[in-house]
Structures are given as structure tokens and as C-alpha cells.
N, C-alpha and C. Protein backbone atom coordinates (compact mmCIF):
# COMPACT_ATOMS: atom_id res chain seq x y z
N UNK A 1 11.91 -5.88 -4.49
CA UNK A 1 10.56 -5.93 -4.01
C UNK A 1 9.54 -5.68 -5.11
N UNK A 2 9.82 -5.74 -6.12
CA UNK A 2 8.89 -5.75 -7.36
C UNK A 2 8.12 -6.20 -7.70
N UNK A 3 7.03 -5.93 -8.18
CA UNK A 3 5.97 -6.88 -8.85
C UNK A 3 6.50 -7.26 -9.88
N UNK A 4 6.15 -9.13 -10.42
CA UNK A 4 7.04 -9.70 -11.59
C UNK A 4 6.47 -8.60 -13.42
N UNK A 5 5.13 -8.34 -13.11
CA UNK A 5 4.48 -7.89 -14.17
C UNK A 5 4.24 -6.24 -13.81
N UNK A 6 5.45 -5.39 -14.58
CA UNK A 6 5.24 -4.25 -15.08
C UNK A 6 4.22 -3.24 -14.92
N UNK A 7 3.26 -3.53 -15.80
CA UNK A 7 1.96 -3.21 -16.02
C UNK A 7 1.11 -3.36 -14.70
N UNK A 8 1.11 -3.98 -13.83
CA UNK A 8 0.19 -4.46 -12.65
C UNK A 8 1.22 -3.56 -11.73
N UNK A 9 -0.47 -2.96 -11.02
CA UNK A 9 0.21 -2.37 -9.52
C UNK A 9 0.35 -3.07 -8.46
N UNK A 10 1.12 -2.49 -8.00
CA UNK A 10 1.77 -2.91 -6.40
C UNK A 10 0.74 -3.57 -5.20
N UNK A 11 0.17 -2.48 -5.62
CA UNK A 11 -1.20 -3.00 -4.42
C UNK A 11 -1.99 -4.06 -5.06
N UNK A 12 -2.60 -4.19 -5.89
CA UNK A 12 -2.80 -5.42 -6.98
C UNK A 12 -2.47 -6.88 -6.31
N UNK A 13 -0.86 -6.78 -7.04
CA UNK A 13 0.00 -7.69 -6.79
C UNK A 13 -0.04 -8.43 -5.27
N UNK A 14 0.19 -7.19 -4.55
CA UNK A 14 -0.05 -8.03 -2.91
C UNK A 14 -1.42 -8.62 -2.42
N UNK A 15 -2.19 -7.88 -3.17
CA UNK A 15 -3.99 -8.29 -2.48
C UNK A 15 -4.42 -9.41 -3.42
N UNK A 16 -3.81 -9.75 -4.75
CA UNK A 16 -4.27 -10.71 -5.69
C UNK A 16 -3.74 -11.30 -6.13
N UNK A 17 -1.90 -11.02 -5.76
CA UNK A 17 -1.05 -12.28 -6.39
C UNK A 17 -0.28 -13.00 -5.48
N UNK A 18 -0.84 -12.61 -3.98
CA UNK A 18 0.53 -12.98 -3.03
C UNK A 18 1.68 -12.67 -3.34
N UNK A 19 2.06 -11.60 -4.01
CA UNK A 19 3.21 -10.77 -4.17
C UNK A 19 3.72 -10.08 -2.70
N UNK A 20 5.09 -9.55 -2.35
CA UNK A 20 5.10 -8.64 -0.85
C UNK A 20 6.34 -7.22 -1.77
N UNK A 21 5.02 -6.41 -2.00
CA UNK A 21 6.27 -5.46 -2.48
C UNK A 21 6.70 -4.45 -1.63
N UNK A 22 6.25 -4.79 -0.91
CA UNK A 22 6.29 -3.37 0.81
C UNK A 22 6.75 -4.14 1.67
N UNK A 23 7.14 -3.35 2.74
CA UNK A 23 7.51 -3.21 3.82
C UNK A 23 6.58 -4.08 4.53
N UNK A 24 6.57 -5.50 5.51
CA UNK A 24 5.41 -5.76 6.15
C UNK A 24 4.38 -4.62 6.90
N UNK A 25 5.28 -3.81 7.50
CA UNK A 25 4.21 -2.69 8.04
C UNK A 25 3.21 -1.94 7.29
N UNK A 26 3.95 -1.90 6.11
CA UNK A 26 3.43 -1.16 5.45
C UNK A 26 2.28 -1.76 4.47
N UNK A 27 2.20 -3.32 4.23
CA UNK A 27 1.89 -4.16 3.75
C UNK A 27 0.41 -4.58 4.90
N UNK A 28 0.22 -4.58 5.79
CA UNK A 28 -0.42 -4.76 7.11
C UNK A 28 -1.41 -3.77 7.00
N UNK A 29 -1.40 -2.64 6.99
CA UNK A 29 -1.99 -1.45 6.95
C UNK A 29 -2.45 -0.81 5.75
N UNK A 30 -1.90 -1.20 4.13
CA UNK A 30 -2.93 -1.69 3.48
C UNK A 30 -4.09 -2.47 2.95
N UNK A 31 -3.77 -3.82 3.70
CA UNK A 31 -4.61 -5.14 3.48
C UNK A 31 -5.51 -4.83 4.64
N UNK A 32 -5.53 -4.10 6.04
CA UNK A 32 -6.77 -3.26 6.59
C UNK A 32 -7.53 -2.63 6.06
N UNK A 33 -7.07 -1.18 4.81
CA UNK A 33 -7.30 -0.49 4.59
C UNK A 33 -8.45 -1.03 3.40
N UNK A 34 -7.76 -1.85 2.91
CA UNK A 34 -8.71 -2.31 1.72
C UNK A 34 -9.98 -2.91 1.70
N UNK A 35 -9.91 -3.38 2.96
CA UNK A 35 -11.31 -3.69 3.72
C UNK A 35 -12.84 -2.40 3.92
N UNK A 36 -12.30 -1.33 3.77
CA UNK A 36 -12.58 0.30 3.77
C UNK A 36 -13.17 0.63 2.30
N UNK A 37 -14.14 0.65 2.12
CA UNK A 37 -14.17 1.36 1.06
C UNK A 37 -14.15 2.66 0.49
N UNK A 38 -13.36 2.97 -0.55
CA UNK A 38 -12.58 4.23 -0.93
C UNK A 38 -11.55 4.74 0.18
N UNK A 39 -10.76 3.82 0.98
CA UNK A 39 -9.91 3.98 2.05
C UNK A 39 -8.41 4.20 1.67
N UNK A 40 -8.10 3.67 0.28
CA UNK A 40 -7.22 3.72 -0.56
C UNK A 40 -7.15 4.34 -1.46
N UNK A 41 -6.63 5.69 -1.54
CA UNK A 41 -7.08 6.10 -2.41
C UNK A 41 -6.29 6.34 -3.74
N UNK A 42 -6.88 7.58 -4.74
CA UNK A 42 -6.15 7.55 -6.19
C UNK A 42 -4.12 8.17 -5.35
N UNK A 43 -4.19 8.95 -4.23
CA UNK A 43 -2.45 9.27 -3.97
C UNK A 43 -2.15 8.52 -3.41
N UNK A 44 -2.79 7.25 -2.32
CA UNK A 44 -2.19 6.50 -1.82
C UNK A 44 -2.01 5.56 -3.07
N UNK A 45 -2.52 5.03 -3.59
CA UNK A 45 -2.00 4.28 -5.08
C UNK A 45 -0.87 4.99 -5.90
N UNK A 46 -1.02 5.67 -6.25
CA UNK A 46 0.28 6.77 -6.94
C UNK A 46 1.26 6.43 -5.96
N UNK A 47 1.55 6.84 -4.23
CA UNK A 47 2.70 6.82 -3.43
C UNK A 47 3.13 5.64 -3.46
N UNK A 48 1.84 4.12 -3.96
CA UNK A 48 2.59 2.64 -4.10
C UNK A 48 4.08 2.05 -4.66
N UNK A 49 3.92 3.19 -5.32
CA UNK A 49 5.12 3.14 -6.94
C UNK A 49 6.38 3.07 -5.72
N UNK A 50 6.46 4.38 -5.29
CA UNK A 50 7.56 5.16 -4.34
C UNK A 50 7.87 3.75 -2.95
N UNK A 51 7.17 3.29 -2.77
CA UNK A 51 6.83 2.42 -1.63
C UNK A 51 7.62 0.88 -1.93
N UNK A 52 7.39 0.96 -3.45
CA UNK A 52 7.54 -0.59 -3.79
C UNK A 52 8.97 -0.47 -4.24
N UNK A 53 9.63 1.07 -4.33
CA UNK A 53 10.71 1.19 -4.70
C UNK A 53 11.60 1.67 -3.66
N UNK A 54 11.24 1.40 -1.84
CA UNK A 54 11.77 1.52 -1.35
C UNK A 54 11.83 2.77 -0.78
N UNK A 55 11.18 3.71 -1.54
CA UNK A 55 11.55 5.78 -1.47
C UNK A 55 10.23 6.08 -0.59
N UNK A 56 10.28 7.06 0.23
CA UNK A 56 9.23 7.95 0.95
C UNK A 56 8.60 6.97 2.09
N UNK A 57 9.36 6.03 2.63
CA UNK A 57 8.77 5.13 3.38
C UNK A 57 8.12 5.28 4.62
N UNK A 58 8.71 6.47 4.88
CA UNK A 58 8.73 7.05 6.48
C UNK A 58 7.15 7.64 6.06
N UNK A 59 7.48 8.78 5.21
CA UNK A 59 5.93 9.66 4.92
C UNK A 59 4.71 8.06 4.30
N UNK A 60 4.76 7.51 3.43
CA UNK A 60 4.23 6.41 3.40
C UNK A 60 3.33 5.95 4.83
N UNK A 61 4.69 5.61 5.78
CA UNK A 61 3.59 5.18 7.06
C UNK A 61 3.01 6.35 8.22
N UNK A 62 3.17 7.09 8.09
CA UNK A 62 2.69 8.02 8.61
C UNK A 62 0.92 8.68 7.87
N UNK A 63 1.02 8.62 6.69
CA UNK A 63 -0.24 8.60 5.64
C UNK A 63 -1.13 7.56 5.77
N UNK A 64 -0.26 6.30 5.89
CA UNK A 64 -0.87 5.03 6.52
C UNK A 64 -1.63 4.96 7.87
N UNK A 65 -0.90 5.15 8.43
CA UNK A 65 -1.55 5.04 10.54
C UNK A 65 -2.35 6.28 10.26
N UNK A 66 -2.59 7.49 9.52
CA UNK A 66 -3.73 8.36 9.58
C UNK A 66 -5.10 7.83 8.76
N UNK A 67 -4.38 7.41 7.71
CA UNK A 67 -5.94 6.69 7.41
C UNK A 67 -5.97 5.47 8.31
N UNK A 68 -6.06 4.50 8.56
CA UNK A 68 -6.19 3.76 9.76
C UNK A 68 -7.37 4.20 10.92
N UNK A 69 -6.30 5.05 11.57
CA UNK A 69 -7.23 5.92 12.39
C UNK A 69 -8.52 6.58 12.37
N UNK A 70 -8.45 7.50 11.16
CA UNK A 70 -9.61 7.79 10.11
C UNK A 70 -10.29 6.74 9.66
N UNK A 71 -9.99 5.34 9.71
CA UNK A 71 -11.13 4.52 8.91
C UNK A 71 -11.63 3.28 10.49
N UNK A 72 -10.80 3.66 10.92
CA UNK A 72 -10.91 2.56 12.35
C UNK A 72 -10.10 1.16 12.17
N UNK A 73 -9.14 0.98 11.34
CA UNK A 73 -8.87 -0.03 10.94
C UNK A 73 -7.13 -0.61 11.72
């Protein structure tokens, strides 16, 4: 589920390269989120890493559906 380019983040990749490095759910509920401004933030970017590598997926969407909620999205 990797992004092809290293250097480029995860979230990046899916919102600007048609990349899918997540989970659709999890993928769904950022491309809401991003609509939000400052809805994404500097730990939800950091937890991308963990996300795109498969790890913390559960806590991931649970962090997810709270901002959601919190943003109305």
C-alpha cells in the first residue's frame, strides 16, 4: 500500500496522485476531512506513516470518526 515516491506523504499521494495507501475507510474519512480546514492535523499526518503501513488501524479510525464528528464531516 505504498506511495511509489519515498519522500511524498501518504496523504499527499491519495489527495494528489490517485494513489490508495489506506484502508478505503480510512481513505473516505480523510478526503472529508480535508475539505476542513486544519481538520488534519500535524498527529494525524505523523499516524499516516503507521496507517500506510498497515499498524494502529483500529486507533487510526477511531481518531478518524472523532474528528469527523468534531468537524461535521
Amino acid at each position: 500500500m505504498s506511495s511509489s515516491d519515498p519522500n511524498d506523504h501518504p496523504i499527499r499521494a491519495m489527495l494528489f496522485q490517485g494513489k490508495h495507501p489506506f484502508p478505503k475507510d480510512i481513505e473516505d474519512m480523510l478526503r472529508r476531512l480535508q475539505l476542513k480546514p486544519g481538520a488534519i492535523t500535524t498527529e494525524i499526518a505523523m499516524d499516516a506513516f503507521d496507517w500506510e503501513r498497515g499498524e494502529r488501524l483500529e486507533v487510526g479510525r477511531k481518531k478518524l470518526q472523532a474528528l469527523c464528528k468534531t468537524h461535521g464531516v
